[in-house]
PDB file of N, CA and C in Angstrom:
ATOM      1  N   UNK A   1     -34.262 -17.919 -10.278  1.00  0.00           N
ATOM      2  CA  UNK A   1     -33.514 -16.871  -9.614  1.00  0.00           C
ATOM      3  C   UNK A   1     -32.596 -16.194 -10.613  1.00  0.00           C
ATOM      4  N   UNK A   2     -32.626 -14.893 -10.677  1.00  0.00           N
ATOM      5  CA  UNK A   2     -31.817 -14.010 -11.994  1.00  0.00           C
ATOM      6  C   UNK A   2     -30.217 -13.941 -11.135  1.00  0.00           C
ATOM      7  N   UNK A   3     -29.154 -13.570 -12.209  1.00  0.00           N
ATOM      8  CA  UNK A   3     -28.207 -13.174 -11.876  1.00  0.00           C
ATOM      9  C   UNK A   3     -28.227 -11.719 -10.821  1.00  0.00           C
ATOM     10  N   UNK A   4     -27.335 -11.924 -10.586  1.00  0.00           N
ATOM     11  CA  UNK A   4     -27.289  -9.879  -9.941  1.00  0.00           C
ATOM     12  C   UNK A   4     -26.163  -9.349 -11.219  1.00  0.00           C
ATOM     13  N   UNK A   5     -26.945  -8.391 -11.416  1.00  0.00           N
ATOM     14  CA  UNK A   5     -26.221  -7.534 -12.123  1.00  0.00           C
ATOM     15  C   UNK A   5     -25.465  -6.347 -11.264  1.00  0.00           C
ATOM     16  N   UNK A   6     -23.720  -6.621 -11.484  1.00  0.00           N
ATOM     17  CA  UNK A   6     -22.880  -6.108 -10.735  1.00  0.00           C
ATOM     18  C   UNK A   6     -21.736  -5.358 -11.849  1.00  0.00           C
ATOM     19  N   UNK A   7     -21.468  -4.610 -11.124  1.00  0.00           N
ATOM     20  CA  UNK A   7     -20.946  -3.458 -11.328  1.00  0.00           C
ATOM     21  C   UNK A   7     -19.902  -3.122 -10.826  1.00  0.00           C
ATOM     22  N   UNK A   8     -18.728  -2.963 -11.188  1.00  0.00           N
ATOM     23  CA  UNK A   8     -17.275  -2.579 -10.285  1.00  0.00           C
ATOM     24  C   UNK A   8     -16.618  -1.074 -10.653  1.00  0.00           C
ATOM     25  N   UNK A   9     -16.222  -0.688  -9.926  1.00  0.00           N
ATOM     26  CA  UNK A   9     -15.629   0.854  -9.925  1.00  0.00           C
ATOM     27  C   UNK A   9     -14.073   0.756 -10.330  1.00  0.00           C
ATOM     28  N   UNK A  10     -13.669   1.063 -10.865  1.00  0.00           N
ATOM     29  CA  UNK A  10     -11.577   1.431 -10.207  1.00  0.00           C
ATOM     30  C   UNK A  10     -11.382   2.498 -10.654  1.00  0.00           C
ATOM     31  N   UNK A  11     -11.238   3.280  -9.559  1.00  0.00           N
ATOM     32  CA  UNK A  11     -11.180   4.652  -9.831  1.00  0.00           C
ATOM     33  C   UNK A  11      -9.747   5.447  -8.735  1.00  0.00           C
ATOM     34  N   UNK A  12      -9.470   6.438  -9.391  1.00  0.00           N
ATOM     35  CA  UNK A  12      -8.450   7.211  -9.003  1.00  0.00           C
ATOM     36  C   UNK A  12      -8.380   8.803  -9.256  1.00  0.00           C
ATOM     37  N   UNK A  13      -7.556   9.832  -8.780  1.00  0.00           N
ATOM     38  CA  UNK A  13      -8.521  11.146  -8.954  1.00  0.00           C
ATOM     39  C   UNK A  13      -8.457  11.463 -10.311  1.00  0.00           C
ATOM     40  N   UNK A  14      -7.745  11.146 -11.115  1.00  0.00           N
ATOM     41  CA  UNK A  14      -8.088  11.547 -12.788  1.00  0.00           C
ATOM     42  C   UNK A  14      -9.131  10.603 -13.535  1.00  0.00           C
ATOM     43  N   UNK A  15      -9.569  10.054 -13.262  1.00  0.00           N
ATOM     44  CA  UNK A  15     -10.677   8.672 -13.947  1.00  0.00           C
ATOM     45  C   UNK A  15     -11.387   7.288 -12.833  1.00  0.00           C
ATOM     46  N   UNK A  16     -12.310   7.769 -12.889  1.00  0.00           N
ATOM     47  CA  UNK A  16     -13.036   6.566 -13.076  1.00  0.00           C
ATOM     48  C   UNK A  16     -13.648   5.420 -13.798  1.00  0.00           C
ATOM     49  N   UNK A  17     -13.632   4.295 -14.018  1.00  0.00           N
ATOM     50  CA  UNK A  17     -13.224   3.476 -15.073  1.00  0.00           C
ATOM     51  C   UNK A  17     -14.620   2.886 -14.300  1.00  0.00           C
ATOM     52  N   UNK A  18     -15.895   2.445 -15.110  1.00  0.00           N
ATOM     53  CA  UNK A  18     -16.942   1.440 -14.548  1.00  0.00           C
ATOM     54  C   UNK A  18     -17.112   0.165 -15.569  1.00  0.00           C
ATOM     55  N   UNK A  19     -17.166  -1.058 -14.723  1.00  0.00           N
ATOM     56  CA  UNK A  19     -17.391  -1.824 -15.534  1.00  0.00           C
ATOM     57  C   UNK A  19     -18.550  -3.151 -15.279  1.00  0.00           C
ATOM     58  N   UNK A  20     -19.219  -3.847 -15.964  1.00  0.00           N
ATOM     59  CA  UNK A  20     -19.925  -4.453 -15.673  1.00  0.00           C
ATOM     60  C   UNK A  20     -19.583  -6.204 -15.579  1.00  0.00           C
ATOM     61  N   UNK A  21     -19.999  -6.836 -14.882  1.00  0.00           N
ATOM     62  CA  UNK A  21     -19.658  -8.085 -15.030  1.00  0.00           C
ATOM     63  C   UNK A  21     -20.266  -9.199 -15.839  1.00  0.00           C
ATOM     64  N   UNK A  22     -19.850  -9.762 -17.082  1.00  0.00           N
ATOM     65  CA  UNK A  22     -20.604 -10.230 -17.147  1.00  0.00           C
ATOM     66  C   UNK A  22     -20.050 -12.161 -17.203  1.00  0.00           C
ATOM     67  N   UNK A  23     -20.751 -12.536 -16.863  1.00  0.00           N
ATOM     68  CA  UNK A  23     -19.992 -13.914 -17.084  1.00  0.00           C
ATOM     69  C   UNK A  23     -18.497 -14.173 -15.947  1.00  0.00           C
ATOM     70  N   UNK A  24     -17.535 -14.575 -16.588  1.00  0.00           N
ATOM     71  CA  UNK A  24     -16.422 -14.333 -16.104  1.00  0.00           C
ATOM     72  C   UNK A  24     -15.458 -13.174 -15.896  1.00  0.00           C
ATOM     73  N   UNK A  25     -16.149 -12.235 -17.144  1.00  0.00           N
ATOM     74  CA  UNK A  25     -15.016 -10.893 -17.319  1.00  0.00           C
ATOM     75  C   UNK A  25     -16.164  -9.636 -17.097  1.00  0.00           C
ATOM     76  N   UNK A  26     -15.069  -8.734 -17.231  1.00  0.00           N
ATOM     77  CA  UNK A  26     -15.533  -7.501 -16.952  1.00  0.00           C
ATOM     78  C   UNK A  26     -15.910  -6.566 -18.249  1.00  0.00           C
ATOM     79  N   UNK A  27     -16.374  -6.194 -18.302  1.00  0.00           N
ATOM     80  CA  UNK A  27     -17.179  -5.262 -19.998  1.00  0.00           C
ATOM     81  C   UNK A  27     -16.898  -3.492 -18.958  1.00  0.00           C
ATOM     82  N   UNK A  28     -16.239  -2.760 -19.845  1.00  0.00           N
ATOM     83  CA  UNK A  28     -16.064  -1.375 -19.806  1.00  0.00           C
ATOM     84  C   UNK A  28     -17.152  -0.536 -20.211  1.00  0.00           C
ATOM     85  N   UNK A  29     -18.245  -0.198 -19.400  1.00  0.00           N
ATOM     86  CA  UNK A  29     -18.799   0.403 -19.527  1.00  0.00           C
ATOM     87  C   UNK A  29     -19.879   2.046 -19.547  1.00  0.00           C
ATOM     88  N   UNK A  30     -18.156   2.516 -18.748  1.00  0.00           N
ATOM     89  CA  UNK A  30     -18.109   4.134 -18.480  1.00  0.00           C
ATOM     90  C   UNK A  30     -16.912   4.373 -18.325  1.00  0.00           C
ATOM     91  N   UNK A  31     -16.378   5.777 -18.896  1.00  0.00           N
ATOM     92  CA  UNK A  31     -15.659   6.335 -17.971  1.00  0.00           C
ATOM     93  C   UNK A  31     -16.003   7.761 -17.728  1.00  0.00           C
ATOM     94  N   UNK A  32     -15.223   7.823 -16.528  1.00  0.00           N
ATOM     95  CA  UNK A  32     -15.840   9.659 -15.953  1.00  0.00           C
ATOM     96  C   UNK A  32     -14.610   9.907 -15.468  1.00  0.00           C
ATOM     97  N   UNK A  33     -14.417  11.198 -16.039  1.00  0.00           N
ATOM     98  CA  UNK A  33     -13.565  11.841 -15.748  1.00  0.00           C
ATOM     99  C   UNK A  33     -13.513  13.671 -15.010  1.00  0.00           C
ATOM    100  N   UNK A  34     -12.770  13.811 -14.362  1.00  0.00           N
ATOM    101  CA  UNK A  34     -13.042  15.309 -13.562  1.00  0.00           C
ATOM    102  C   UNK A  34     -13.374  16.188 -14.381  1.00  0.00           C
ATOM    103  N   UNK A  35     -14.220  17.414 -14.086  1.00  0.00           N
ATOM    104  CA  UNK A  35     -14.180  18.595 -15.056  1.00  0.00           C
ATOM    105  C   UNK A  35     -13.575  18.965 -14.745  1.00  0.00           C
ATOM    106  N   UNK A  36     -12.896  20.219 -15.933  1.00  0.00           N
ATOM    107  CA  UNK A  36     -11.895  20.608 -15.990  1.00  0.00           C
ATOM    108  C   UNK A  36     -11.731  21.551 -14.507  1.00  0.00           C
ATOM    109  N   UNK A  37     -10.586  21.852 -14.036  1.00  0.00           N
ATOM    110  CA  UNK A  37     -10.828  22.314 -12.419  1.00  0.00           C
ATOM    111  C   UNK A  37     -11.568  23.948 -12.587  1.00  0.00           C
ATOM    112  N   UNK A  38     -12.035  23.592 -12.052  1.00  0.00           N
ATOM    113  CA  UNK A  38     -13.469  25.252 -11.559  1.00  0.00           C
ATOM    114  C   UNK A  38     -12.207  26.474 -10.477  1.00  0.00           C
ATOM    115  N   UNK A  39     -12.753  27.579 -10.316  1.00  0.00           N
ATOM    116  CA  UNK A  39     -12.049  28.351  -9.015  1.00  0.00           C
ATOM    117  C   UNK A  39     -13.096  27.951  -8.033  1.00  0.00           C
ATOM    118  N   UNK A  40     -12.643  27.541  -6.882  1.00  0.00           N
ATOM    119  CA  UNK A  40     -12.847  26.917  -5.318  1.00  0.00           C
ATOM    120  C   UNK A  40     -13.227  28.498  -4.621  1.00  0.00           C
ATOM    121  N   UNK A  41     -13.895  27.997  -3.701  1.00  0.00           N
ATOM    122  CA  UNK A  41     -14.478  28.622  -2.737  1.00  0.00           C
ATOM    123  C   UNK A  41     -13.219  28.537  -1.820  1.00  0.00           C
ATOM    124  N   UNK A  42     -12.383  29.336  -0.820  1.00  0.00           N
ATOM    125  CA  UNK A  42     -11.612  29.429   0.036  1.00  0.00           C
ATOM    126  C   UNK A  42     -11.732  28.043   0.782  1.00  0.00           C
ATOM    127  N   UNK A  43     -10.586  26.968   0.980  1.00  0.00           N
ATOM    128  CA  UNK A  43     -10.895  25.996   1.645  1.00  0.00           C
ATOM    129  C   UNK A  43      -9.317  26.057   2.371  1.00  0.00           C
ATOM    130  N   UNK A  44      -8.839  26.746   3.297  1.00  0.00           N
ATOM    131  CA  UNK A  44      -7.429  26.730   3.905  1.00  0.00           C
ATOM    132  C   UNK A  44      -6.936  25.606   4.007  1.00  0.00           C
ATOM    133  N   UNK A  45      -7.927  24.416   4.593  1.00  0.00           N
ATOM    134  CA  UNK A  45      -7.494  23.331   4.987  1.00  0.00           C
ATOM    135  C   UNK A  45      -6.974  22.035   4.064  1.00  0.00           C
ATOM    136  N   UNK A  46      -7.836  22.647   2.795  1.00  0.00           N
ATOM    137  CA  UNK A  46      -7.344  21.137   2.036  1.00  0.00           C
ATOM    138  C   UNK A  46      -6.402  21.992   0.961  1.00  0.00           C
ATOM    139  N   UNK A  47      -5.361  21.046   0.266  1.00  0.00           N
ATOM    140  CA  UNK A  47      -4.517  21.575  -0.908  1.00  0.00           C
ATOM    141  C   UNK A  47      -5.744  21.337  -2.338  1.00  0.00           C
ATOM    142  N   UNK A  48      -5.462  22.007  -2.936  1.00  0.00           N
ATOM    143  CA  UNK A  48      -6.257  22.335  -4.498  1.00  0.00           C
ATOM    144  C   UNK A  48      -6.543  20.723  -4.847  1.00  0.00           C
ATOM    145  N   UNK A  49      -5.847  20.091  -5.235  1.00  0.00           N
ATOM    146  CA  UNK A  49      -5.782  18.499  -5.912  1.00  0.00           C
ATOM    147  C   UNK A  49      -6.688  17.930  -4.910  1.00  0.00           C
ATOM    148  N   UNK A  50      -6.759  18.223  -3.649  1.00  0.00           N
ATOM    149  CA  UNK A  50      -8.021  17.733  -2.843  1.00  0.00           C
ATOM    150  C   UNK A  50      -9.560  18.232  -2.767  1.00  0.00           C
ATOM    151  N   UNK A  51      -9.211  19.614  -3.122  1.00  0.00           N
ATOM    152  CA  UNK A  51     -10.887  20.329  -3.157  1.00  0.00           C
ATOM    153  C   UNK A  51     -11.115  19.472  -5.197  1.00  0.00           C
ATOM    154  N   UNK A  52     -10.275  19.363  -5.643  1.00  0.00           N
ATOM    155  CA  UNK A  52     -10.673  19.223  -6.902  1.00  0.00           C
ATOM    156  C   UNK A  52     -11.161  17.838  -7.368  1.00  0.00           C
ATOM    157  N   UNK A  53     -10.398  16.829  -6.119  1.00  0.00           N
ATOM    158  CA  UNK A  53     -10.678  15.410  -5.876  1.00  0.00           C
ATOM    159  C   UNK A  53     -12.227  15.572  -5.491  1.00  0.00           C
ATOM    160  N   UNK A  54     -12.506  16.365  -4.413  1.00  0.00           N
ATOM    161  CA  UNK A  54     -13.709  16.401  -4.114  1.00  0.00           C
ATOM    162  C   UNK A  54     -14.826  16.349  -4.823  1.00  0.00           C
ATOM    163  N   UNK A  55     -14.938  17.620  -5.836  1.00  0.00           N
ATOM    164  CA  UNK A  55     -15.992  17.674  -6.703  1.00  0.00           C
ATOM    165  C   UNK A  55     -15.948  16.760  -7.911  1.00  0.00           C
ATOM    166  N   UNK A  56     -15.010  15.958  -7.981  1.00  0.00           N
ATOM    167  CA  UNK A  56     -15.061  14.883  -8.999  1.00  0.00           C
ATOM    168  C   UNK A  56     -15.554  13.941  -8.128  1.00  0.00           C
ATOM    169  N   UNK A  57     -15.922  13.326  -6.498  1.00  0.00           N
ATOM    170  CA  UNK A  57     -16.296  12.364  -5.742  1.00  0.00           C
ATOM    171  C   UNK A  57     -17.730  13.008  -5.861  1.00  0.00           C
ATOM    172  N   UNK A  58     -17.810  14.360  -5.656  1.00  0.00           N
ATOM    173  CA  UNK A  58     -19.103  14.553  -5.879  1.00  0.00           C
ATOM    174  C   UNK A  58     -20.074  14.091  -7.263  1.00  0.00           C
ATOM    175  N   UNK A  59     -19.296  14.387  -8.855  1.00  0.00           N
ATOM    176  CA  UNK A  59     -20.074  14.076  -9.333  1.00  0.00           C
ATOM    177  C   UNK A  59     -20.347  12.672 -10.059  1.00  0.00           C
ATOM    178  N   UNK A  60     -18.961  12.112  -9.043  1.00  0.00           N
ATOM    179  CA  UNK A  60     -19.216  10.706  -9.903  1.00  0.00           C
ATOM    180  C   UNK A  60     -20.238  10.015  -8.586  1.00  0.00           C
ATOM    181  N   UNK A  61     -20.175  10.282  -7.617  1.00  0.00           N
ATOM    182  CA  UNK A  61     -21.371   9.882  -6.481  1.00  0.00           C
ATOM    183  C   UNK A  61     -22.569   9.828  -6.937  1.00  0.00           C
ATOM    184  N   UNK A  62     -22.768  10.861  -7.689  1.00  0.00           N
ATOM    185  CA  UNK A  62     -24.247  11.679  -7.924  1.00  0.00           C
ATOM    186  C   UNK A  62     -24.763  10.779  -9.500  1.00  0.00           C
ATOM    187  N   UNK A  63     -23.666  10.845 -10.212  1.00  0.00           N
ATOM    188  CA  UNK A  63     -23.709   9.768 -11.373  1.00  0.00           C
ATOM    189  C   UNK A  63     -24.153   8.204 -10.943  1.00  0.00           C
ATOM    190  N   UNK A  64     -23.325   7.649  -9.934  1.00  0.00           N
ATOM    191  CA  UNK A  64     -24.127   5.918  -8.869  1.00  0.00           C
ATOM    192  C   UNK A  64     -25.402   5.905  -8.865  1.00  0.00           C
ATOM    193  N   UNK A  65     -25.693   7.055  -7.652  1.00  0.00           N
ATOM    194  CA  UNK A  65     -26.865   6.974  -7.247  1.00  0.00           C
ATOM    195  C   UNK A  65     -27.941   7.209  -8.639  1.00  0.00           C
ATOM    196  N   UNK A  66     -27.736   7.892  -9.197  1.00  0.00           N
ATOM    197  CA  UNK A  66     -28.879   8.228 -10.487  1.00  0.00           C
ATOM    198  C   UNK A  66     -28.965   6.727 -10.918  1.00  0.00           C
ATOM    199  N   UNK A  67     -27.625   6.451 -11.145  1.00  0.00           N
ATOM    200  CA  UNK A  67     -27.779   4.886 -11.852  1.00  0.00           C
ATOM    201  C   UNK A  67     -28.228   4.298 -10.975  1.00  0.00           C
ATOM    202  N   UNK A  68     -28.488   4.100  -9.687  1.00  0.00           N
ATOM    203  CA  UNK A  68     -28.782   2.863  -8.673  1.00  0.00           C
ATOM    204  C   UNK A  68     -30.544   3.236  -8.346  1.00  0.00           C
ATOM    205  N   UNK A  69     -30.819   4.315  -8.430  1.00  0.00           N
ATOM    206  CA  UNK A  69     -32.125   4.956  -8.603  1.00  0.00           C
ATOM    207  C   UNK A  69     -32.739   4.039  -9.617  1.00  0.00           C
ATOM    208  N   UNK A  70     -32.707   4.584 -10.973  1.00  0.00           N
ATOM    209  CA  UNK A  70     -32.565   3.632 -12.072  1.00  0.00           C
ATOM    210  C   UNK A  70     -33.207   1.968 -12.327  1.00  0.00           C
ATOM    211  N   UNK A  71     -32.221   1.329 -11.244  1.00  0.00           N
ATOM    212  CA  UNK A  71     -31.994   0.124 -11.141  1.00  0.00           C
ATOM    213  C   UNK A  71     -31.154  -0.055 -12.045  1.00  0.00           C
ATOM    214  N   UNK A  72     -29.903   0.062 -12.703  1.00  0.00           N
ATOM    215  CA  UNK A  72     -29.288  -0.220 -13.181  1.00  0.00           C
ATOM    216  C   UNK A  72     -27.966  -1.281 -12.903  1.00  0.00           C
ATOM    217  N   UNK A  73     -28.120  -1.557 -11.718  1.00  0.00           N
ATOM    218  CA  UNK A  73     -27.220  -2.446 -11.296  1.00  0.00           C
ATOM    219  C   UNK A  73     -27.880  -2.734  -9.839  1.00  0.00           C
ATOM    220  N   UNK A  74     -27.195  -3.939  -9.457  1.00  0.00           N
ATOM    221  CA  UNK A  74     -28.098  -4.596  -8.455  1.00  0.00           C
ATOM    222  C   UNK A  74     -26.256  -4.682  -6.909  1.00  0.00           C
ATOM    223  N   UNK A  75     -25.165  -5.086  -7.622  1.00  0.00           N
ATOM    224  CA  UNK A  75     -24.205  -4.776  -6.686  1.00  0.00           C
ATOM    225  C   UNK A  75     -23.027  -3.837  -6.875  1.00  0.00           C
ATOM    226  N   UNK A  76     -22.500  -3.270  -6.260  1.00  0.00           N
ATOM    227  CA  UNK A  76     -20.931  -2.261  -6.590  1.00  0.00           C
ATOM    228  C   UNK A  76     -19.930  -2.761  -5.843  1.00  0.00           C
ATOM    229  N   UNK A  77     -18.976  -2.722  -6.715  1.00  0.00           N
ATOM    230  CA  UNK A  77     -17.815  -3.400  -6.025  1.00  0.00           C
ATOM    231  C   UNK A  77     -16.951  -1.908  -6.012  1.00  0.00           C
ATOM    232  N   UNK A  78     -16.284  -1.312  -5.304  1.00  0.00           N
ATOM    233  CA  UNK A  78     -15.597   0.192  -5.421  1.00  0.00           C
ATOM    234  C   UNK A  78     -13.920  -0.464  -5.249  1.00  0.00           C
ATOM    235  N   UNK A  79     -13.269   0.114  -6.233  1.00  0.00           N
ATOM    236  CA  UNK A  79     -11.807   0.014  -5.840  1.00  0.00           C
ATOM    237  C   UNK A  79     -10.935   1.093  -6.218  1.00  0.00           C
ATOM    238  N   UNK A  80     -10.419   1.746  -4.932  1.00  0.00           N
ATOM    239  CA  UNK A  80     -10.163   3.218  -5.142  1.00  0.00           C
ATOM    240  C   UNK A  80      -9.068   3.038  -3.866  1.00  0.00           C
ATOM    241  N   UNK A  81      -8.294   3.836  -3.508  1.00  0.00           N
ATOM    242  CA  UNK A  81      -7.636   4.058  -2.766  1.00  0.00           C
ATOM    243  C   UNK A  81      -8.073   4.455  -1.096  1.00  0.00           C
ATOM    244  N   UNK A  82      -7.697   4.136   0.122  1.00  0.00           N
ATOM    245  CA  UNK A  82      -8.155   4.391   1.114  1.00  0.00           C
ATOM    246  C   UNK A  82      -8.691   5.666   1.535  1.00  0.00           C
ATOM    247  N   UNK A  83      -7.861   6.842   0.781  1.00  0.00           N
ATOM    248  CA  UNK A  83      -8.290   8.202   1.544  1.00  0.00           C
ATOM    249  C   UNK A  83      -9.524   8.354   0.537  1.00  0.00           C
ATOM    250  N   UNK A  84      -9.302   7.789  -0.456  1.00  0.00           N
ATOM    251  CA  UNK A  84     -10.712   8.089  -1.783  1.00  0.00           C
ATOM    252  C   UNK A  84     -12.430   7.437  -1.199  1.00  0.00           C
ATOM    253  N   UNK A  85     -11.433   6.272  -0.853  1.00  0.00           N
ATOM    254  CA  UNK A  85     -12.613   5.689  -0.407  1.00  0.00           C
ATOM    255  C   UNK A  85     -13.667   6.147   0.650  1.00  0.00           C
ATOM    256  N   UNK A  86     -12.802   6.878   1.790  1.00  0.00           N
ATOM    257  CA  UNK A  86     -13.777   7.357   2.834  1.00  0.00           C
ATOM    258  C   UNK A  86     -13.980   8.522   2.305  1.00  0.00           C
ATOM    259  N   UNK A  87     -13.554   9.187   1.520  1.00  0.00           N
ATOM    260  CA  UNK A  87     -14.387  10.452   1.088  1.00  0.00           C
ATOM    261  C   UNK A  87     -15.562  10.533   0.160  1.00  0.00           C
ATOM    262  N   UNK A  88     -15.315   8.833  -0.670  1.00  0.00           N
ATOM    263  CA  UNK A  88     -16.689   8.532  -1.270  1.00  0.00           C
ATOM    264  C   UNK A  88     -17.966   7.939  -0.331  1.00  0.00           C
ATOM    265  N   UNK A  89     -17.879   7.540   0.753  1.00  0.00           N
ATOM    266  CA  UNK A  89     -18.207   7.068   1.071  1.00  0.00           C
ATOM    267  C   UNK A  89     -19.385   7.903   2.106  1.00  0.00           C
ATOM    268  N   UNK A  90     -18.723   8.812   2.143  1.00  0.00           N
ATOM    269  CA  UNK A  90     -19.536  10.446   2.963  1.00  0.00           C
ATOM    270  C   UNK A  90     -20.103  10.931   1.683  1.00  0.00           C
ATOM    271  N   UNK A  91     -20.056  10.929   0.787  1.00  0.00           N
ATOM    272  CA  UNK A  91     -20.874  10.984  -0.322  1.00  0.00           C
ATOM    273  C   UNK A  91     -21.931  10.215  -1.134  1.00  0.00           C
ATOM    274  N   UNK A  92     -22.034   9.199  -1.487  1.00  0.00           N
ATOM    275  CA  UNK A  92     -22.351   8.270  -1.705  1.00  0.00           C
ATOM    276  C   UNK A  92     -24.051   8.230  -1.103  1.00  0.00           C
ATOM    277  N   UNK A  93     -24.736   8.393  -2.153  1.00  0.00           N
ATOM    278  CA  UNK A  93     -26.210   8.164  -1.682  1.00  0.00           C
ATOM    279  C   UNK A  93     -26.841   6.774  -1.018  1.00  0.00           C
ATOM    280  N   UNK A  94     -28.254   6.307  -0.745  1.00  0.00           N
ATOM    281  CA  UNK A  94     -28.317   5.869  -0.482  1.00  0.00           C
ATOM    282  C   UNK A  94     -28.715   4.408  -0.964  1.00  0.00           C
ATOM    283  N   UNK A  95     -29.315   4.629  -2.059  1.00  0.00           N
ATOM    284  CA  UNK A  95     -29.641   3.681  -3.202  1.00  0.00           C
ATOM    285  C   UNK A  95     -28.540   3.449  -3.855  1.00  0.00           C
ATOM    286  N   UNK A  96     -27.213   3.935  -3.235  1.00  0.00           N
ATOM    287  CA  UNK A  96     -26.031   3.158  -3.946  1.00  0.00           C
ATOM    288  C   UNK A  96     -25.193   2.420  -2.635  1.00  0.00           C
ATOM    289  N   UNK A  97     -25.014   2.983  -1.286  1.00  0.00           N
ATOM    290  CA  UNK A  97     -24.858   2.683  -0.164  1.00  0.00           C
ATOM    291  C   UNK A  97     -25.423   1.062  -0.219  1.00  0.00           C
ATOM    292  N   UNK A  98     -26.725   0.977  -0.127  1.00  0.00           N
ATOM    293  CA  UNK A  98     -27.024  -0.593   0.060  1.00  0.00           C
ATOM    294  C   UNK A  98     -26.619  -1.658  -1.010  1.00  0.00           C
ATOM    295  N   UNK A  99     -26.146  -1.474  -2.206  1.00  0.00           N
ATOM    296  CA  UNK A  99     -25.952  -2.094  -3.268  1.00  0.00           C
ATOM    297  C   UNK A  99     -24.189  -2.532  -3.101  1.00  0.00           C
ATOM    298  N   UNK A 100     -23.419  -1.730  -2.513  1.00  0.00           N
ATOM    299  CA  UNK A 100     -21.925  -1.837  -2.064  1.00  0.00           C
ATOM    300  C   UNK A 100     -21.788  -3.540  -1.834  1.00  0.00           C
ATOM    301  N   UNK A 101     -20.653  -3.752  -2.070  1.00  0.00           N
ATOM    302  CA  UNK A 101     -20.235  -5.596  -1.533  1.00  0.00           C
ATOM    303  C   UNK A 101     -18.947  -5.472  -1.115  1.00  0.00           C
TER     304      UNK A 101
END
């Protein structure tokens, strides 16, 4: 029976930090960070730092799933803040969805 190869997130809206587990410790093995902020499409409802949170959930989402496509990791551990979290979480494909712990 192989290990699972797992994977942990800690992320916040300026960086995401990925790391892998190996053994006892954790190995740093990405970071992603927002592009630089774009001009937004009219969004009344959210403040700027939130539409800008957004498209950084978008492309670090889109970055998981490619990797979980892949097979590059077998579990994700996400540690992010509560409002981060449910907004990744409406994002978040599906080949990364089942891999979550």
């Amino acid at each position: 029976h192989k290990l699972a190869r797992i994977w942990v997130i800690v992320a916040d809206q300026k960086i995401a930090k990925i790391f892998k587990k190996s053994g006892h410790s954790l190995k740093l093995i990405a970071e992603i960070k927002p592009e630089k902020p774009k001009p937004h499409g009219y969004k009344p409802h959210l403040p700027p730092k939130y539409v800008d949170m957004e498209h950084f959930i978008d492309d670090l989402s889109l970055w998981l799933e490619n990797s979980a496509q892949k097979n590059l990791f077998d579990r994700l551990a996400i540690i992010v803040n509560p409002h981060m979290l449910g907004a990744m979480r409406k994002k978040l494909g599906h080949h990364t969805q089942v891999r979550i712990i």
